[in-house]
C-alpha atoms as a PDB file:
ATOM      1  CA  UNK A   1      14.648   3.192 -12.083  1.00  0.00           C
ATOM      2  CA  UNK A   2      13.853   3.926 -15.923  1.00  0.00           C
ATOM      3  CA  UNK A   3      16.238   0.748 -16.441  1.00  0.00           C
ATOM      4  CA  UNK A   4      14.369  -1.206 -14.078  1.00  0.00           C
ATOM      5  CA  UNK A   5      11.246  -0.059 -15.830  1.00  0.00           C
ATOM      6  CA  UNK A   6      12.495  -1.014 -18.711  1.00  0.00           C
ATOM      7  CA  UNK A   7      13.774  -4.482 -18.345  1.00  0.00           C
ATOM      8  CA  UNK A   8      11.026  -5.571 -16.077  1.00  0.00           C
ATOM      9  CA  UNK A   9       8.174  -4.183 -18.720  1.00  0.00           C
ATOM     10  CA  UNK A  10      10.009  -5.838 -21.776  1.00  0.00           C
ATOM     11  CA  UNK A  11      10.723  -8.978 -19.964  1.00  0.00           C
ATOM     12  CA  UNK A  12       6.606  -9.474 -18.602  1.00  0.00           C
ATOM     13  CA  UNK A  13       5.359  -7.912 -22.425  1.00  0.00           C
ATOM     14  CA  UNK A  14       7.722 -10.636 -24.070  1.00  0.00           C
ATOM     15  CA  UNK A  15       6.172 -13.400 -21.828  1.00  0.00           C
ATOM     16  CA  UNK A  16       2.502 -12.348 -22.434  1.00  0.00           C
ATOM     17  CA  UNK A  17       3.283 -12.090 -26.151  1.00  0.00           C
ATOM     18  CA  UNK A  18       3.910 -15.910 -26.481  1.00  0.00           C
ATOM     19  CA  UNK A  19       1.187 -17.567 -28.058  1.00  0.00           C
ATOM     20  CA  UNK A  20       0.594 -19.905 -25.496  1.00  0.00           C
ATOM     21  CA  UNK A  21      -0.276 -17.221 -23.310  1.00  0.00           C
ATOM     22  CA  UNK A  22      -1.963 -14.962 -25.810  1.00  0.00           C
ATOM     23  CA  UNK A  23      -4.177 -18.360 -26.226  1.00  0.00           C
ATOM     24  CA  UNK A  24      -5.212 -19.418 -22.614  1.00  0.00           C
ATOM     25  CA  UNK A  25      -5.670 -16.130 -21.373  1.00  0.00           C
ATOM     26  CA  UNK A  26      -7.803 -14.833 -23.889  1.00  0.00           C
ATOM     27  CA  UNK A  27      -7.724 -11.147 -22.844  1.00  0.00           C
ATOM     28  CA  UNK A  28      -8.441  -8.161 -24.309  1.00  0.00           C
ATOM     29  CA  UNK A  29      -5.078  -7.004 -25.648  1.00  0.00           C
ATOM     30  CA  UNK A  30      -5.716  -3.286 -23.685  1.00  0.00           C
ATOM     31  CA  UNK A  31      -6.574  -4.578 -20.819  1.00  0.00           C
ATOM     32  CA  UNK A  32      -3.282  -6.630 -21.059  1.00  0.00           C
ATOM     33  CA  UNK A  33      -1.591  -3.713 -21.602  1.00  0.00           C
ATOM     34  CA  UNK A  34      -3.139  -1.545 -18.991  1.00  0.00           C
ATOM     35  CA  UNK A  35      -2.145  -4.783 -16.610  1.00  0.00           C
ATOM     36  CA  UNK A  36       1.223  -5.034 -17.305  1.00  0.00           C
ATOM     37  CA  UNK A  37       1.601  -1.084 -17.076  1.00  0.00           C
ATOM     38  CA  UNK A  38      -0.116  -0.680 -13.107  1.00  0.00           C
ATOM     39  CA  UNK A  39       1.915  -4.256 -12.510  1.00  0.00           C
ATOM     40  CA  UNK A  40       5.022  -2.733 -13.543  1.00  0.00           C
ATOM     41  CA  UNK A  41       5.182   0.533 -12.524  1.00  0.00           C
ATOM     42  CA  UNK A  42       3.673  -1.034  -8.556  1.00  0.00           C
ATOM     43  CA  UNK A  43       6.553  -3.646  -8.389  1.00  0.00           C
ATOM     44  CA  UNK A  44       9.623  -1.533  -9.567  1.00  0.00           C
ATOM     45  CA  UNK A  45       8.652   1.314  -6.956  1.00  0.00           C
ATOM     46  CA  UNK A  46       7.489  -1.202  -4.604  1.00  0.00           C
ATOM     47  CA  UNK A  47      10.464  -3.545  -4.628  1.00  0.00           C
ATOM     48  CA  UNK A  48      13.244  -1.057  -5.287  1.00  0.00           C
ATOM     49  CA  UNK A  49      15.921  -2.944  -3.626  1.00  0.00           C
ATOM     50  CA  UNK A  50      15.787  -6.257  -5.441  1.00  0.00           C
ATOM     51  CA  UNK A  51      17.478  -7.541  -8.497  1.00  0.00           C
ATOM     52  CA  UNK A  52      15.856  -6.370 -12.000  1.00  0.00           C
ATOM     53  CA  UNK A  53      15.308  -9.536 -12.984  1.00  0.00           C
ATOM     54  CA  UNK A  54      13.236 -10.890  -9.902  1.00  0.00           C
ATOM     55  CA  UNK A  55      11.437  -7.471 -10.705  1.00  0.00           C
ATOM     56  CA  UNK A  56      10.795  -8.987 -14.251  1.00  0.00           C
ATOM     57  CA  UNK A  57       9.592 -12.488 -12.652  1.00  0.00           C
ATOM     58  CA  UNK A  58       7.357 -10.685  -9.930  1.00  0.00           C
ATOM     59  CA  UNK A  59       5.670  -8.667 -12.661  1.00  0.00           C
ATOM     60  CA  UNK A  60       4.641 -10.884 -14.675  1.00  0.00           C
ATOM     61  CA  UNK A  61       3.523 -13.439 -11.349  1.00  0.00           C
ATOM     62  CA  UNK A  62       1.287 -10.206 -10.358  1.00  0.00           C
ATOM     63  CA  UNK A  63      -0.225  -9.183 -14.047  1.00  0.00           C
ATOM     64  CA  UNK A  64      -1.581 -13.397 -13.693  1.00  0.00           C
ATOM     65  CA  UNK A  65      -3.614 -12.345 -10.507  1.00  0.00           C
ATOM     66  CA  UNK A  66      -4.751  -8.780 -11.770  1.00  0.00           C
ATOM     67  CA  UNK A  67      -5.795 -10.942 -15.620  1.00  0.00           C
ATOM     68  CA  UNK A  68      -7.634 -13.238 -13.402  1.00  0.00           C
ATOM     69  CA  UNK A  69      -9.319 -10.612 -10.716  1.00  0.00           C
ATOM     70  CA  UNK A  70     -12.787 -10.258 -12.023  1.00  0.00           C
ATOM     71  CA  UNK A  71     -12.805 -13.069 -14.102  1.00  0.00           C
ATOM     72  CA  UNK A  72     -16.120 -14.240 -15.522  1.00  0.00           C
ATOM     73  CA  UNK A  73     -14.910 -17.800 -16.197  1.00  0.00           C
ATOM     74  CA  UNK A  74     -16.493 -20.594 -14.284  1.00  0.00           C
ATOM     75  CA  UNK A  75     -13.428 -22.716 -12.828  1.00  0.00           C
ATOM     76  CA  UNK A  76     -15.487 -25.511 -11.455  1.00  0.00           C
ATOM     77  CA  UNK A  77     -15.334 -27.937 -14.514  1.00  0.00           C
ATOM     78  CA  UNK A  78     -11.458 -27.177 -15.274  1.00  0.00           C
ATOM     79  CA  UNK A  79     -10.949 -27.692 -10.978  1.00  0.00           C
ATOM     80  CA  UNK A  80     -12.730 -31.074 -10.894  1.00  0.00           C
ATOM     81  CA  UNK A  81      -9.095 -32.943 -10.887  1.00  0.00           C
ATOM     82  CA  UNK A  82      -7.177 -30.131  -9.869  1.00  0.00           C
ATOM     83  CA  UNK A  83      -5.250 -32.269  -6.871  1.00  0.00           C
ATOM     84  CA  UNK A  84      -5.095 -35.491  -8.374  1.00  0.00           C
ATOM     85  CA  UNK A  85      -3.623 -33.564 -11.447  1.00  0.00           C
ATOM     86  CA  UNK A  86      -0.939 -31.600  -8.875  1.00  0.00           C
ATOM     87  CA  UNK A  87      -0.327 -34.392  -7.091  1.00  0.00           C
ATOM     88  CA  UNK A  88       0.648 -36.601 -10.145  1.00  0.00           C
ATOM     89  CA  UNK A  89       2.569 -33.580 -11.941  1.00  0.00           C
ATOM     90  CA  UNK A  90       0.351 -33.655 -14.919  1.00  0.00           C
ATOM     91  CA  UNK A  91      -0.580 -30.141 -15.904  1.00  0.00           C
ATOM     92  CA  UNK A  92      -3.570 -28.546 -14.759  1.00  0.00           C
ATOM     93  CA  UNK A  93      -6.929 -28.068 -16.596  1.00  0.00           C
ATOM     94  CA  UNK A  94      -7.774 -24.702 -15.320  1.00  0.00           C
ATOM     95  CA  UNK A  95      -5.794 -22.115 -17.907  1.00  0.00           C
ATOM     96  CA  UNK A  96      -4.887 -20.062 -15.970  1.00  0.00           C
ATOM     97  CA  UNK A  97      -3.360 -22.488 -13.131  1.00  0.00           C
ATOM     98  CA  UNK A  98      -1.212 -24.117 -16.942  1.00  0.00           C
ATOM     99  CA  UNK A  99       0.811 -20.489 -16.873  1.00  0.00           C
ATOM    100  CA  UNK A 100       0.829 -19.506 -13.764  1.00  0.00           C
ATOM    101  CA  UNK A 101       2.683 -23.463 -12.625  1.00  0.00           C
ATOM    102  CA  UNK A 102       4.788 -22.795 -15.900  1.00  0.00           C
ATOM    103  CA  UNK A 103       6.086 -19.230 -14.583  1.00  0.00           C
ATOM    104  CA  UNK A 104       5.789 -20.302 -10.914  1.00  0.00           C
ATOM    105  CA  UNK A 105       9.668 -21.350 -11.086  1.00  0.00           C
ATOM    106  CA  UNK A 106      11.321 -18.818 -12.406  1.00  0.00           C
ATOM    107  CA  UNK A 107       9.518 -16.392  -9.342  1.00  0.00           C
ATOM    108  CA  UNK A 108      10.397 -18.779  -6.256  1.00  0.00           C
ATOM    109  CA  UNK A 109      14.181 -19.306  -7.586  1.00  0.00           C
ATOM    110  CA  UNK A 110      14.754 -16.168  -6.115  1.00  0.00           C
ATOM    111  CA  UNK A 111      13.349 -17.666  -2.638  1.00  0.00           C
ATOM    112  CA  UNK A 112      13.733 -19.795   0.580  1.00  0.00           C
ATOM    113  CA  UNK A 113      11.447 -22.399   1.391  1.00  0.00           C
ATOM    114  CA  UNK A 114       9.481 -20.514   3.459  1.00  0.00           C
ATOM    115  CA  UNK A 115       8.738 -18.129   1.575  1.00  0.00           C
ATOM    116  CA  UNK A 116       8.045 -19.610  -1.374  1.00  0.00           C
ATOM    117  CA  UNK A 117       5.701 -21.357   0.498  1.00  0.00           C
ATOM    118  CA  UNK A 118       4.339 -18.541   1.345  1.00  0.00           C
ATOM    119  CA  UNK A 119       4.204 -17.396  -2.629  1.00  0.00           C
ATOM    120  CA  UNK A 120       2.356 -20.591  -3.525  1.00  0.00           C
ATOM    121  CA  UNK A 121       0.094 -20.550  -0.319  1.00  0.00           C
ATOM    122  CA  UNK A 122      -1.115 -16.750  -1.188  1.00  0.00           C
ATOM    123  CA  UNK A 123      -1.678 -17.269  -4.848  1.00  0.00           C
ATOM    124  CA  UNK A 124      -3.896 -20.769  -4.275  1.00  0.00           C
ATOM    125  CA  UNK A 125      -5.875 -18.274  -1.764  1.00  0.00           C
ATOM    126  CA  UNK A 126      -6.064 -15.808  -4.436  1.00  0.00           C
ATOM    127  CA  UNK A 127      -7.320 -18.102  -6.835  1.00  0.00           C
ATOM    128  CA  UNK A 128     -10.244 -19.146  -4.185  1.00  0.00           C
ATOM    129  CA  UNK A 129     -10.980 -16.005  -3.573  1.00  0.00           C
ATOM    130  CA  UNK A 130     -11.812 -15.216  -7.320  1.00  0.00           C
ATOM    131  CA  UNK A 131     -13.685 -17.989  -7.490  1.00  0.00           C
ATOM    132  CA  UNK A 132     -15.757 -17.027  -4.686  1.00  0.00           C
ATOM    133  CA  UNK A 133     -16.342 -13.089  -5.836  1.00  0.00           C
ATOM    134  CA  UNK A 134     -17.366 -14.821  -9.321  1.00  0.00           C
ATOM    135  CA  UNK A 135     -21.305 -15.404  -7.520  1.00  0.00           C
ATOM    136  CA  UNK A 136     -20.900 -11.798  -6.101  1.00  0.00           C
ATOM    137  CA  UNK A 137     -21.959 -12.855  -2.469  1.00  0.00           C
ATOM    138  CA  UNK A 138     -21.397 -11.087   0.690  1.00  0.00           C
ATOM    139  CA  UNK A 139     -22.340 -13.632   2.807  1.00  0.00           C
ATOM    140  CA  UNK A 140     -25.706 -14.199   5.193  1.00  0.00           C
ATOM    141  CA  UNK A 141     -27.186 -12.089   7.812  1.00  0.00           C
ATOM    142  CA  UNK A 142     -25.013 -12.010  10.604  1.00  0.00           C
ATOM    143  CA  UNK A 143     -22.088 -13.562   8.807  1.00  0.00           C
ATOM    144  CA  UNK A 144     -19.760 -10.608   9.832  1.00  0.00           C
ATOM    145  CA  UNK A 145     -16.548 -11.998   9.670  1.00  0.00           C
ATOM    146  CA  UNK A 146     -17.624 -12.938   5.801  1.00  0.00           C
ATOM    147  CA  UNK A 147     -16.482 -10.082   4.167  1.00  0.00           C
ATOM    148  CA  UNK A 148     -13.043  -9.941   6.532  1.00  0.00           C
ATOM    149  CA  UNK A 149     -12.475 -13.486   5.380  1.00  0.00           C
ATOM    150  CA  UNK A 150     -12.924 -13.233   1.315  1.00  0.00           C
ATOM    151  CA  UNK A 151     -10.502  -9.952   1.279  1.00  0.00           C
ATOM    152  CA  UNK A 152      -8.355 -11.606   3.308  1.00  0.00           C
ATOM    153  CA  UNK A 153      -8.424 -14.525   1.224  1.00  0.00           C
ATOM    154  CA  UNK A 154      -7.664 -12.658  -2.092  1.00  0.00           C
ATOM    155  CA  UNK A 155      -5.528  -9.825  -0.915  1.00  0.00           C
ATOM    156  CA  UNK A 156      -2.107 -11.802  -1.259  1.00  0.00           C
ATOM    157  CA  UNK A 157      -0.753 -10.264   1.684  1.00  0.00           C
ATOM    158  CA  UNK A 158       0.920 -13.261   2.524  1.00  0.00           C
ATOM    159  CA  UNK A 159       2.315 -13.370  -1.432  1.00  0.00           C
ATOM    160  CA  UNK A 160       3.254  -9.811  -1.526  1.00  0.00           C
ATOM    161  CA  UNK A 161       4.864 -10.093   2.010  1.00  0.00           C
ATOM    162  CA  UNK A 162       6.977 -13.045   1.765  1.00  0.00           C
ATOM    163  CA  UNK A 163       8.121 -11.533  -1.857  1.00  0.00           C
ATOM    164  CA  UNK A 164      10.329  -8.858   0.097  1.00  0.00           C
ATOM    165  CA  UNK A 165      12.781 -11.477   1.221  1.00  0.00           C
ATOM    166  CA  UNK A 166      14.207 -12.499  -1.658  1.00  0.00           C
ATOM    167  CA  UNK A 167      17.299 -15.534  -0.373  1.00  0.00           C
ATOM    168  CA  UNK A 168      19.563 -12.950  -2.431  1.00  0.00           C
ATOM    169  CA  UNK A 169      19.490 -10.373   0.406  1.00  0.00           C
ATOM    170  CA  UNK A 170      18.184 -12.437   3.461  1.00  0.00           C
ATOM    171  CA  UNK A 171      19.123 -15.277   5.166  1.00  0.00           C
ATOM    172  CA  UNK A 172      15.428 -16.773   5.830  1.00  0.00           C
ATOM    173  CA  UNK A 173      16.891 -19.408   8.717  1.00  0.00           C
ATOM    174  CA  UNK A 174      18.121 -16.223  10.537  1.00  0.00           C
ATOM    175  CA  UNK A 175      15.592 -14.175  10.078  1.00  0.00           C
ATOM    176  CA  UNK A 176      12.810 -16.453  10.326  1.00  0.00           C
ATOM    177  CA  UNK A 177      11.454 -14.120  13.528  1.00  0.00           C
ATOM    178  CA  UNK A 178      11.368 -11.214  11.029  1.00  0.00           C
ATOM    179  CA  UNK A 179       9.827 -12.760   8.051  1.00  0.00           C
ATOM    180  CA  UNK A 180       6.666 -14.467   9.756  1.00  0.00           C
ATOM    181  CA  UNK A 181       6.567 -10.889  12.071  1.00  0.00           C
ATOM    182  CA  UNK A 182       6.124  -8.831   8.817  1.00  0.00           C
ATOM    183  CA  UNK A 183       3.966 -11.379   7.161  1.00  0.00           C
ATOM    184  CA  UNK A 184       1.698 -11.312   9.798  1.00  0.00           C
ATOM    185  CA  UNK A 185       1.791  -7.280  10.663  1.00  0.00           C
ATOM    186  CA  UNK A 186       1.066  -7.087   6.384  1.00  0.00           C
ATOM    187  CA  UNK A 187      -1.572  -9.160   5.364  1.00  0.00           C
ATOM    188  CA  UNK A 188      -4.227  -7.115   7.495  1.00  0.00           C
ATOM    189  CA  UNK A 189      -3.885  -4.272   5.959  1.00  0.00           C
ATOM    190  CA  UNK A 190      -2.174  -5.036   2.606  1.00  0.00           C
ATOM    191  CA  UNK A 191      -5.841  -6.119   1.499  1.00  0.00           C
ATOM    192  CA  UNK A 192      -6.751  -2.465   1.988  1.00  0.00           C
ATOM    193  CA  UNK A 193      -3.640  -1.101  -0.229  1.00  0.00           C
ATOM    194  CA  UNK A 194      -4.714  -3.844  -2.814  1.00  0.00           C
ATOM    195  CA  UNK A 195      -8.598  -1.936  -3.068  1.00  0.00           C
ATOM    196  CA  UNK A 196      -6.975   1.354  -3.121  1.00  0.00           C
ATOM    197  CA  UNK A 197      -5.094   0.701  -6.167  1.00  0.00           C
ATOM    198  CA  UNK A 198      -7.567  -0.786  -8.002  1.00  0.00           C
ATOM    199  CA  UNK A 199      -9.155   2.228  -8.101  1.00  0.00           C
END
């Protein structure tokens, strides 16, 4: 595993290194580093049957959601053209949606359809759900299923799930059964493994 640690740590601190990245993140350079360390260390031992270099691509995929968890940023004026701007293939406004589209590739290469779809599907959620924690709401009186829905929402269960079935080991047309089985028995409670480790 130390060479696993290795590679995957050198390949995600390379990519956040760039100055493109260094530029639209804007983060504090130890929090960076404290990112890519938890990231790391939770997708080698996590996803200790895969190649090292989809280890690599997932780490740096997961240190984008943990830079943008608790963001202060307000996304509403860089989301105003956000479709219009997908569905014409410009790049995005939102900085964080420029390196997370630019990385996006090299993570669902290792990936059937449908669970790249999955990938995509989880991290758009994600996003949302960031968005939404930015006003620090837990919804109106009797709103119970509020809270439910916003961990749900950014707990990438779905992202984390469909990551384990990487088209180098699995055959996702015959195990199709499987795949949406263990996406749907994980995202419950993968929201609940996500709060423990953040702590």
């Amino acid at each position: 595993r130390i060479e696993n640690l290795h590679y995957a740590y050198t390949k995600a601190a390379h990519h956040f290194a760039q100055p493109r990245q260094q530029q639209l993140l804007k983060v504090d350079p130890k929090r960076l580093q404290a990112s890519l360390q938890t990231i790391v260390g939770m997708v080698v031992y996590s996803w200790a049957k895969v190649s090292k270099e989809l280890m690599a691509d997932l780490s740096i995929h997961y240190t984008y959601t943990l830079v943008l968890d608790d963001s202060k940023d307000d996304p509403h004026p860089t989301m105003e053209n956000y479709f219009d701007d997908l569905q014409a293939g410009r790049e995005q406004a939102h900085p964080w949606w420029k390196l997370v589209n630019e990385h996006f590739p090299n993570v669902l290469r290792h990936f059937g359809p449908f669970c790249s779809l999955n990938l995509i599907r989880s991290t758009l959620d994600f996003f949302e759900g960031c968005w939404i924690e930015q006003y620090n709401f837990g919804g109106y009186p009797g709103s119970h299923d509020y809270p439910g829905f916003l961990r749900r929402m950014n707990g990438l269960g779905h992202c984390v799930r469909a990551s384990l079935w990487p088209k180098a080991q699995f055959d996702e047309r015959k195990q199709f059964l499987e795949i949406t089985s263990s996406i749907a028995q994980m995202e419950n409670w993968m929201v609940w493994v996500n709060d423990l480790m953040s702590f």
